[in-house]
C-alpha atoms as a PDB file:
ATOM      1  CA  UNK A   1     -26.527 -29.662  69.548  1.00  0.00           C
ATOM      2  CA  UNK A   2     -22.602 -29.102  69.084  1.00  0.00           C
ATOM      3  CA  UNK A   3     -23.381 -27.515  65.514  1.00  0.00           C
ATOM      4  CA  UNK A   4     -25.935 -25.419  66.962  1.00  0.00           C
ATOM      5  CA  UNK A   5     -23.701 -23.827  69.515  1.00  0.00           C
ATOM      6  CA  UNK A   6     -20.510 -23.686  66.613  1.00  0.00           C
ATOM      7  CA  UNK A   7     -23.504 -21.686  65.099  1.00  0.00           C
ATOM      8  CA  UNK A   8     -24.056 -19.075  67.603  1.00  0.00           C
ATOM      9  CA  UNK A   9     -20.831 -18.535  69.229  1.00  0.00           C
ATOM     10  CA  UNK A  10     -19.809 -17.934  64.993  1.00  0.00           C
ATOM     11  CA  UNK A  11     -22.640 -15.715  64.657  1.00  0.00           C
ATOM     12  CA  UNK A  12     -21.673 -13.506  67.760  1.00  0.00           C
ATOM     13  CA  UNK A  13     -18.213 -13.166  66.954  1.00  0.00           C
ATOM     14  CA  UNK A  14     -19.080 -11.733  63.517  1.00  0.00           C
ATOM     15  CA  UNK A  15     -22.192 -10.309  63.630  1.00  0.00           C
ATOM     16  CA  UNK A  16     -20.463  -6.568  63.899  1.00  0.00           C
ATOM     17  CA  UNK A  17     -18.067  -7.798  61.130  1.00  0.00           C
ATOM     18  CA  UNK A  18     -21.106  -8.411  58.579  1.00  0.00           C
ATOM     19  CA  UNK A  19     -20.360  -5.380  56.485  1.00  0.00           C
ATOM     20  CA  UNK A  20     -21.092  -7.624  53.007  1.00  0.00           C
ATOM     21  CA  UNK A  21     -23.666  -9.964  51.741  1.00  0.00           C
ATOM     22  CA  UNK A  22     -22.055 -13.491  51.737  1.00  0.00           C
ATOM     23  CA  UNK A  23     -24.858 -14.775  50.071  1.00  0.00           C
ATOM     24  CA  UNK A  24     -24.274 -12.469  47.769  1.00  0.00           C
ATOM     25  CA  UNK A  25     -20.809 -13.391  47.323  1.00  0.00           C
ATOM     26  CA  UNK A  26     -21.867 -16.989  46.929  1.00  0.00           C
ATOM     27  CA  UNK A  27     -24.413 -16.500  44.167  1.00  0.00           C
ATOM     28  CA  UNK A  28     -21.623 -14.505  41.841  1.00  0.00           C
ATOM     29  CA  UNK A  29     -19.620 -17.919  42.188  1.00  0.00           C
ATOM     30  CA  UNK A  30     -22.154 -20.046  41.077  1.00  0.00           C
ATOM     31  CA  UNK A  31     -23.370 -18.068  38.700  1.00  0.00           C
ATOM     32  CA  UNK A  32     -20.108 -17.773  37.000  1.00  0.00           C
ATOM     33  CA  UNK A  33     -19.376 -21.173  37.432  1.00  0.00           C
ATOM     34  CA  UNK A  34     -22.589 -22.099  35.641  1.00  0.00           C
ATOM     35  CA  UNK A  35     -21.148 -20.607  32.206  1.00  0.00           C
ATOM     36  CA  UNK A  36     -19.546 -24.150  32.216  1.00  0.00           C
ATOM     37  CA  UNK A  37     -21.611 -26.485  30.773  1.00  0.00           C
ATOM     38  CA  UNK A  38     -19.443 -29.041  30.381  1.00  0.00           C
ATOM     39  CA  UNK A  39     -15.766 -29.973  29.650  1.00  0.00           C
ATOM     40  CA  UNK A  40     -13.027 -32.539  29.820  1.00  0.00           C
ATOM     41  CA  UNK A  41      -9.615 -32.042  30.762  1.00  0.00           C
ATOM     42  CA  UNK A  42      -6.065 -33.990  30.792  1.00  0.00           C
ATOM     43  CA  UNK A  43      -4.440 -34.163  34.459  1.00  0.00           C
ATOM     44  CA  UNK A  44      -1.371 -35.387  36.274  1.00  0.00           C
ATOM     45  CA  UNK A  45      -1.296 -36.796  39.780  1.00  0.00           C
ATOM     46  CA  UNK A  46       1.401 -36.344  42.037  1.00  0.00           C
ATOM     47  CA  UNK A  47       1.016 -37.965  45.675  1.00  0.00           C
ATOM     48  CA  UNK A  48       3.463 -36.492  48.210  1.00  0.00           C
ATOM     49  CA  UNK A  49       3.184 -38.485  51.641  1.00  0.00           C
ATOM     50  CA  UNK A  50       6.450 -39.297  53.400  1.00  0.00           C
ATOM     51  CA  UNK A  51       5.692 -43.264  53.878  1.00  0.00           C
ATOM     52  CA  UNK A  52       4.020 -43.916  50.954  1.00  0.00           C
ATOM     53  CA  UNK A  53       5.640 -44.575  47.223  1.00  0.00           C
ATOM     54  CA  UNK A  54       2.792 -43.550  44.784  1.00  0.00           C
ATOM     55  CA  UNK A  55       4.303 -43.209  41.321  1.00  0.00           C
ATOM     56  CA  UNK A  56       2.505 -40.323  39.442  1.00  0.00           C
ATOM     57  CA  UNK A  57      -0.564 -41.277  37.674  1.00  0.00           C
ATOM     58  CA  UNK A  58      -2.235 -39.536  34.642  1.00  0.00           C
ATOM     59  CA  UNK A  59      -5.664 -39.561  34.061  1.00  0.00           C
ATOM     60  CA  UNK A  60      -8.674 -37.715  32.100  1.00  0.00           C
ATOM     61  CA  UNK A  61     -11.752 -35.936  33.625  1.00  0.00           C
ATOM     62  CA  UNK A  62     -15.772 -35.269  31.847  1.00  0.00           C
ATOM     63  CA  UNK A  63     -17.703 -33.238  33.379  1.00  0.00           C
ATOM     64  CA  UNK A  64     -21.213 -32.129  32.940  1.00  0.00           C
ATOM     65  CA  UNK A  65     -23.281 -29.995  34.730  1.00  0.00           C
ATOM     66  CA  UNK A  66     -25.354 -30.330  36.854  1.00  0.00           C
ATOM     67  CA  UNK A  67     -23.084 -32.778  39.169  1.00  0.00           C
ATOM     68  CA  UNK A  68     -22.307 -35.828  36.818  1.00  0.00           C
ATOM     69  CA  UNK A  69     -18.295 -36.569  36.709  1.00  0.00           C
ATOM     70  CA  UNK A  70     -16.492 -39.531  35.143  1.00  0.00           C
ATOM     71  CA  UNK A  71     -12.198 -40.401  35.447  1.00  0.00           C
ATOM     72  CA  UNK A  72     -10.719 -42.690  32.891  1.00  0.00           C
ATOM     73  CA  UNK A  73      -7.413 -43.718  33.917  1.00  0.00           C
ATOM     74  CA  UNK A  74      -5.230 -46.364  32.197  1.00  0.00           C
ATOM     75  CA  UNK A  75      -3.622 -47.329  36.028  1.00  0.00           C
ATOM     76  CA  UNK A  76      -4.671 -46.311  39.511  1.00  0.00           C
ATOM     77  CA  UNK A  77      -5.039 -43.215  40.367  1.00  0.00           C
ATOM     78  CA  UNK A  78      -5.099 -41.555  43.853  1.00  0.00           C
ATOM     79  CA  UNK A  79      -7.487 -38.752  43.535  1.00  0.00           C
ATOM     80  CA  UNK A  80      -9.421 -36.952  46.096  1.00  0.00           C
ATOM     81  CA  UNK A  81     -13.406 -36.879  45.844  1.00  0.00           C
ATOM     82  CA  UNK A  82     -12.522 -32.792  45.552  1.00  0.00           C
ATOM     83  CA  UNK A  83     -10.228 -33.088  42.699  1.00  0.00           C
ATOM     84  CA  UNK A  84     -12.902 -34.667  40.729  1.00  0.00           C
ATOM     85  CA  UNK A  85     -15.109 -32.655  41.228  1.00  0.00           C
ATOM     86  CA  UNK A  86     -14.757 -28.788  42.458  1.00  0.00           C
ATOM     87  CA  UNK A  87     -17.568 -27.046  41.427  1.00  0.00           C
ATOM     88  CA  UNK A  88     -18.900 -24.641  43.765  1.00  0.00           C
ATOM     89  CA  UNK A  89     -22.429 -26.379  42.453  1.00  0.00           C
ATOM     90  CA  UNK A  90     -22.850 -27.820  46.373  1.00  0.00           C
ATOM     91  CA  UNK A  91     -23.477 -24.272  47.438  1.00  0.00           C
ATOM     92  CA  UNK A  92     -26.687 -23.750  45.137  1.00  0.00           C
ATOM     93  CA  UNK A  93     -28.604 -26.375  47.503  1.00  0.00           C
ATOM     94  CA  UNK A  94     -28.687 -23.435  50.019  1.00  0.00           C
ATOM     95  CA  UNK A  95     -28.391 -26.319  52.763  1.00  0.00           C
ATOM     96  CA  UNK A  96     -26.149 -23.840  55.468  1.00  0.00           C
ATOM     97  CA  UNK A  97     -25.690 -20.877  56.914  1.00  0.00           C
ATOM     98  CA  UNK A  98     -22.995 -18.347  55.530  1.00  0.00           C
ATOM     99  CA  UNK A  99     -21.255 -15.770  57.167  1.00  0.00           C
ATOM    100  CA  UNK A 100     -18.778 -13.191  55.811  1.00  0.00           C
ATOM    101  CA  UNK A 101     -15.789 -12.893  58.507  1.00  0.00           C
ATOM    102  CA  UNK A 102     -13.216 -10.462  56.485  1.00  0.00           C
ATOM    103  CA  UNK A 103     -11.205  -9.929  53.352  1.00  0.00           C
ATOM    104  CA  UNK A 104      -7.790 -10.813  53.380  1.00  0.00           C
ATOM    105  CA  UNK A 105      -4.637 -10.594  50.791  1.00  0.00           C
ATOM    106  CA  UNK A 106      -4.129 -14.352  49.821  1.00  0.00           C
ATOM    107  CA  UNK A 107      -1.213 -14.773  47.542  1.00  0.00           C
ATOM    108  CA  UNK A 108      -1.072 -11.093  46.405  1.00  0.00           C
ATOM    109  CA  UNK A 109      -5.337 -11.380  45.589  1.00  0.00           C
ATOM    110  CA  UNK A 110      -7.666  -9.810  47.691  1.00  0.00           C
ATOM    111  CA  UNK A 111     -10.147 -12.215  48.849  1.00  0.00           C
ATOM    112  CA  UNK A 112     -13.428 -12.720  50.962  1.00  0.00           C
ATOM    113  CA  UNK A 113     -13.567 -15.223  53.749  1.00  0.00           C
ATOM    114  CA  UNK A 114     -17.146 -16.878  53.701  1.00  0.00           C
ATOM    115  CA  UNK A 115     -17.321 -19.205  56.646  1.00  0.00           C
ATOM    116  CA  UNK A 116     -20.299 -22.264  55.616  1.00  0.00           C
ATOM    117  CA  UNK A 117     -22.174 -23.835  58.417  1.00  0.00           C
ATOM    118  CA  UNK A 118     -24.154 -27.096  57.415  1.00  0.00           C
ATOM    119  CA  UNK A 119     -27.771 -27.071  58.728  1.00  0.00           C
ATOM    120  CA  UNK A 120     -28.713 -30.451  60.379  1.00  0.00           C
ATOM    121  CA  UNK A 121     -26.075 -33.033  61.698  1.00  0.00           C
ATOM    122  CA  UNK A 122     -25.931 -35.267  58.515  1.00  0.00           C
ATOM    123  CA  UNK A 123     -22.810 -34.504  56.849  1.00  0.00           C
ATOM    124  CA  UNK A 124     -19.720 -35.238  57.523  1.00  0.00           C
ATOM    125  CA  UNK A 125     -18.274 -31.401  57.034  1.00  0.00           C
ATOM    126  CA  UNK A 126     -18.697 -29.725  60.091  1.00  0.00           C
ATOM    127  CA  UNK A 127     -17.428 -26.100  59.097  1.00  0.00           C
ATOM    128  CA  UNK A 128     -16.340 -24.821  55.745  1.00  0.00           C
ATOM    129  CA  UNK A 129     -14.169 -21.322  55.260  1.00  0.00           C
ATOM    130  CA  UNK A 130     -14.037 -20.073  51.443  1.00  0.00           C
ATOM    131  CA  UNK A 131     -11.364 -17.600  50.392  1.00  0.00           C
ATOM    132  CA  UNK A 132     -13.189 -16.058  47.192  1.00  0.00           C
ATOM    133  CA  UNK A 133     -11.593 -13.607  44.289  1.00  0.00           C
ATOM    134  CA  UNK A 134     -14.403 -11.319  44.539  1.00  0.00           C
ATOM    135  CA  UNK A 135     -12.660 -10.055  41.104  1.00  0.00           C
ATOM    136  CA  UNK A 136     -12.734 -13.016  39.207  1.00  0.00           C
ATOM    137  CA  UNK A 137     -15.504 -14.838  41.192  1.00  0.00           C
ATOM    138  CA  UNK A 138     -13.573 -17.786  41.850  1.00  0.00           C
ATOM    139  CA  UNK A 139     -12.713 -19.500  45.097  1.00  0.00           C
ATOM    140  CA  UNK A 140      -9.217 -19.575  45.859  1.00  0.00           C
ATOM    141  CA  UNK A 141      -9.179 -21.443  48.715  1.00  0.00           C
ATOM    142  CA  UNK A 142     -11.159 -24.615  50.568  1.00  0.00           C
ATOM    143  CA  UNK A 143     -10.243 -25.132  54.549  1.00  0.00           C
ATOM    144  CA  UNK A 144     -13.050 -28.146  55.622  1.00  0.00           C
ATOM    145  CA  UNK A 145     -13.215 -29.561  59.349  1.00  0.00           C
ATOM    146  CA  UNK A 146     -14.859 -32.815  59.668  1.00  0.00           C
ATOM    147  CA  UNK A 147     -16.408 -35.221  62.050  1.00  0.00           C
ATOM    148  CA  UNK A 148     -14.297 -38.200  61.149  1.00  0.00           C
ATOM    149  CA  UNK A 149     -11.266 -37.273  58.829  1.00  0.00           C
ATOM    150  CA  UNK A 150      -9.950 -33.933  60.600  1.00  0.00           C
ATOM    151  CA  UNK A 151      -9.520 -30.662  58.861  1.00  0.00           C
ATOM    152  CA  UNK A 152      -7.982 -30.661  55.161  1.00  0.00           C
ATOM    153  CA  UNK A 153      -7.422 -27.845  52.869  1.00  0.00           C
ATOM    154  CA  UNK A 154      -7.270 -26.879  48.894  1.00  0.00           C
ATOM    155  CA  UNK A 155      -5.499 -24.565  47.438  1.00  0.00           C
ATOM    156  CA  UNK A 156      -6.312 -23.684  43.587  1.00  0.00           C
ATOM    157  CA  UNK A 157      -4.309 -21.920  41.370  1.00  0.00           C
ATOM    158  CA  UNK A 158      -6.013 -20.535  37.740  1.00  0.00           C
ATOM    159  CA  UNK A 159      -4.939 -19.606  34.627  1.00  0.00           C
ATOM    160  CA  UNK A 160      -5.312 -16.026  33.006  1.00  0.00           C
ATOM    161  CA  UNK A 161      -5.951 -17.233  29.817  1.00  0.00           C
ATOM    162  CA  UNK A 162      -8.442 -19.825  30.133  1.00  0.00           C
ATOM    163  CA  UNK A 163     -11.540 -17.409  30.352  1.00  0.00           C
ATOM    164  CA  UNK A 164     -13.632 -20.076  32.295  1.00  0.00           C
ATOM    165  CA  UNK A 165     -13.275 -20.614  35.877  1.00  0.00           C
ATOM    166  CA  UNK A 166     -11.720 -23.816  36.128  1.00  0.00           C
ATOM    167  CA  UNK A 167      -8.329 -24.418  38.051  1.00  0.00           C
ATOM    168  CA  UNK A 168      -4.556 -24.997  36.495  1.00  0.00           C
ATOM    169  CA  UNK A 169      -3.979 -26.543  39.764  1.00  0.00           C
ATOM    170  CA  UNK A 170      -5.257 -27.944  43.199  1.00  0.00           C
ATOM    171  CA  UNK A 171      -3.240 -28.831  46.109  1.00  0.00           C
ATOM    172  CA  UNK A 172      -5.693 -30.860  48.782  1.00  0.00           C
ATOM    173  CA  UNK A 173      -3.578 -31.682  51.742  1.00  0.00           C
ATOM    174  CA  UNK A 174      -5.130 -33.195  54.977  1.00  0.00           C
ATOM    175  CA  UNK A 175      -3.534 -35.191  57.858  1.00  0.00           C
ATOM    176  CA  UNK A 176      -2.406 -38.745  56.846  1.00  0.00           C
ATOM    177  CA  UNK A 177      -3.592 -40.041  60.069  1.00  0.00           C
ATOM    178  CA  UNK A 178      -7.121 -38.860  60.259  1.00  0.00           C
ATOM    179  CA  UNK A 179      -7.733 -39.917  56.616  1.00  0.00           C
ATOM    180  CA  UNK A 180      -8.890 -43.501  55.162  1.00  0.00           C
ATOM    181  CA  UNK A 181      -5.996 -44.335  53.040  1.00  0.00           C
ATOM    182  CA  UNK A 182      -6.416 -48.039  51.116  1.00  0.00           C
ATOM    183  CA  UNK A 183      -5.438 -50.830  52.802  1.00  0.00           C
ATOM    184  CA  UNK A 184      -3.113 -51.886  49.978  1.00  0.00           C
ATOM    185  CA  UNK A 185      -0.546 -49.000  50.256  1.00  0.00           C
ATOM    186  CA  UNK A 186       2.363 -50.106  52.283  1.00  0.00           C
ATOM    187  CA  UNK A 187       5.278 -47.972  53.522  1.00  0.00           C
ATOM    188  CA  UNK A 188       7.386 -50.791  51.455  1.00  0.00           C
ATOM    189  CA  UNK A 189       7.887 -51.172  48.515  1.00  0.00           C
ATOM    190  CA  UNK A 190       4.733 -53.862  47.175  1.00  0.00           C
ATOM    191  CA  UNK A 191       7.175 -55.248  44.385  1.00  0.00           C
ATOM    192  CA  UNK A 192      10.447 -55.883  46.069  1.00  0.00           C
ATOM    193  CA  UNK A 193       9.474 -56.373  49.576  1.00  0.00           C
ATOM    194  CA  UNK A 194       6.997 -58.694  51.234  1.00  0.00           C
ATOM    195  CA  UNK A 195       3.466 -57.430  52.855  1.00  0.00           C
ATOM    196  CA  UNK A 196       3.921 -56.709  56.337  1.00  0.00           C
ATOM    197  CA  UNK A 197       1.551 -55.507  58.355  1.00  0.00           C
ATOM    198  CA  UNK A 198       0.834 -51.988  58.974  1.00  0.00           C
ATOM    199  CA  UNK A 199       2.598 -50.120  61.962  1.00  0.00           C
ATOM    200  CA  UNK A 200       0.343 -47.307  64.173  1.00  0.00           C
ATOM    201  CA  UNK A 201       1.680 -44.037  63.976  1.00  0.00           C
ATOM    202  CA  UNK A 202       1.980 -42.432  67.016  1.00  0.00           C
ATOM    203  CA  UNK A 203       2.465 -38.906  65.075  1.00  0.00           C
ATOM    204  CA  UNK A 204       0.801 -37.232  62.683  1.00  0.00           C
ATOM    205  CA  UNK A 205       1.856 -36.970  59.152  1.00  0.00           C
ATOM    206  CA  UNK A 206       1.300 -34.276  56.335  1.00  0.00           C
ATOM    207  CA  UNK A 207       0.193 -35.239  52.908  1.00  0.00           C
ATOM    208  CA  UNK A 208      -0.515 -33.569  49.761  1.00  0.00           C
ATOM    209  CA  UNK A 209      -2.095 -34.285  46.338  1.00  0.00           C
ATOM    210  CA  UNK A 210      -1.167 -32.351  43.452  1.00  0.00           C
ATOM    211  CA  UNK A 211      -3.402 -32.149  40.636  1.00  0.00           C
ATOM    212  CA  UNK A 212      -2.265 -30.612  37.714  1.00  0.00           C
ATOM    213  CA  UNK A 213      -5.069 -29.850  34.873  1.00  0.00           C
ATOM    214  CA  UNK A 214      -3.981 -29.196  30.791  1.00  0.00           C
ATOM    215  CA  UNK A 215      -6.113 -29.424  27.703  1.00  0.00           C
ATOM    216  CA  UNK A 216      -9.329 -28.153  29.061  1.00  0.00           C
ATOM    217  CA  UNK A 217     -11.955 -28.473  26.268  1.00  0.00           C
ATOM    218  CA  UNK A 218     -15.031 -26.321  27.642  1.00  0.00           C
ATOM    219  CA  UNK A 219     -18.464 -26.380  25.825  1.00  0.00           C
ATOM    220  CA  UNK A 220     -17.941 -28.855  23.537  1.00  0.00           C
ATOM    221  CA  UNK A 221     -20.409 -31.206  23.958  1.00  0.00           C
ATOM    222  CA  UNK A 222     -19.941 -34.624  26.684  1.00  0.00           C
ATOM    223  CA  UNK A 223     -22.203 -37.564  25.734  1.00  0.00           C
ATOM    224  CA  UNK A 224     -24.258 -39.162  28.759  1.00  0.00           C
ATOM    225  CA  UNK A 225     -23.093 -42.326  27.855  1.00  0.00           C
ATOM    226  CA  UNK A 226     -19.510 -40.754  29.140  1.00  0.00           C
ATOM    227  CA  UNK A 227     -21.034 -41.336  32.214  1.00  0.00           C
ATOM    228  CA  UNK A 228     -23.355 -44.409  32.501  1.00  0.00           C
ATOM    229  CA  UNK A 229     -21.476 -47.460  34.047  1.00  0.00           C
ATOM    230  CA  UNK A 230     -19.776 -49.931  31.877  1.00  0.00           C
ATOM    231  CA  UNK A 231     -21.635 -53.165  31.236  1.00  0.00           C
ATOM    232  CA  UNK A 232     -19.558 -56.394  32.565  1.00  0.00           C
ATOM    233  CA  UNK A 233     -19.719 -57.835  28.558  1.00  0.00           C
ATOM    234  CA  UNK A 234     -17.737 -54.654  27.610  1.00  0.00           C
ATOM    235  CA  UNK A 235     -15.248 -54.605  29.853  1.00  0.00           C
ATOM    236  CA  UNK A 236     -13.932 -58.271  28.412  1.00  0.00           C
END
């Protein structure tokens, strides 16, 4: 019932705003996106939360389309479900309502906002706004409000000369006290200190991850087998 009413009151306030196709919009995305068919790329993880001492972690990423993604990582690696994978390929399911609000100027580009309304009460994303390069057909920017985790944003940067659209950089920050961190990170240090147990935090606390991407190999070819799990006699 509450998404329903999020659903009209958004419709009203920009129904004399509608002056493009967001739909449209969408399609040129995913479209564009879909000239990747695959790739694998080298990244670096940088975690940068106040309490927390997260050393930064390097890892690889294989992608293939339609949805399959696999990270190899000699250590642990703190990476967001969106910095695995951030294809726009979610929006081909059609599964939502868009709405075009207005361009704005984001970082010297001009961009659409597309504002995504989920249909049925499943998911955990309530509302989804898209800041798209209409230019370039790439989405600049991700802000997400949720049911359980709060509202958390991405912010991705490209490179000119990689002629694909895949990202140089993502920044996904949320609010560390609405997400579901791992129990094992401590605001001491694990090796030097003894486990105490965690303190409430009255107040809420920005974090960021920063994932820097190098080495993209696009088009070349990624086996299944990158994919299927490992079999326990491997592994030893």
């Amino acid at each position: 019932m509450k998404l329903l009413i999020l659903s009209i009151l958004l419709f009203i306030n920009y129904s004399f705003a509608q002056s493009k196709n967001p739909d449209e919009i969408i399609d040129q995305v995913v479209n564009n996106f879909n000239r990747v068919r695959d790739y694998q790329v080298d990244v670096n993880i940088k975690v940068d939360i106040e309490f927390l001492k997260v050393p930064d972690s390097k890892a690889k990423i294989y992608f293939k389309q339609p949805n399959k993604v696999h990270l190899e990582s000699e250590g642990f690696a703190m990476l967001p479900k969106e910095g695995l994978d951030f294809s726009p390929s979610f929006l081909a399911k059609k599964d939502y309502t868009a709405i075009y609000e207005k361009d704005e100027l984001l970082d010297g580009v001009n961009t659409a906002i597309v504002k995504i309304i989920p249909t049925g009460d499943k998911g955990n994303v309530v509302l989804t706004s898209l800041w798209i390069d209409q230019k370039e057909k790439e989405i600049r920017k991700v802000e997400s409000t949720t049911k359980t985790n709060g509202t958390f944003t991405i912010d991705l940067t490209y490179d000119n000369k990689l002629s694909y659209p895949l990202p140089s950089k993502i920044v996904f920050a949320f609010n560390i006290d609405q997400m579901n961190l791992p129990k094992s990170f401590d605001s001491e240090d694990q090796d030097s200190q003894p486990r105490k147990k965690s303190r409430r935090r009255s107040s809420i606390t920005k974090g960021q991850v920063i994932i820097s991407y190098s080495n993209y190999q696009v088009n070349k070819g990624v086996p299944d087998s990158i994919f299927e799990p490992k079999k326990e006699a491997e592994k030893e």
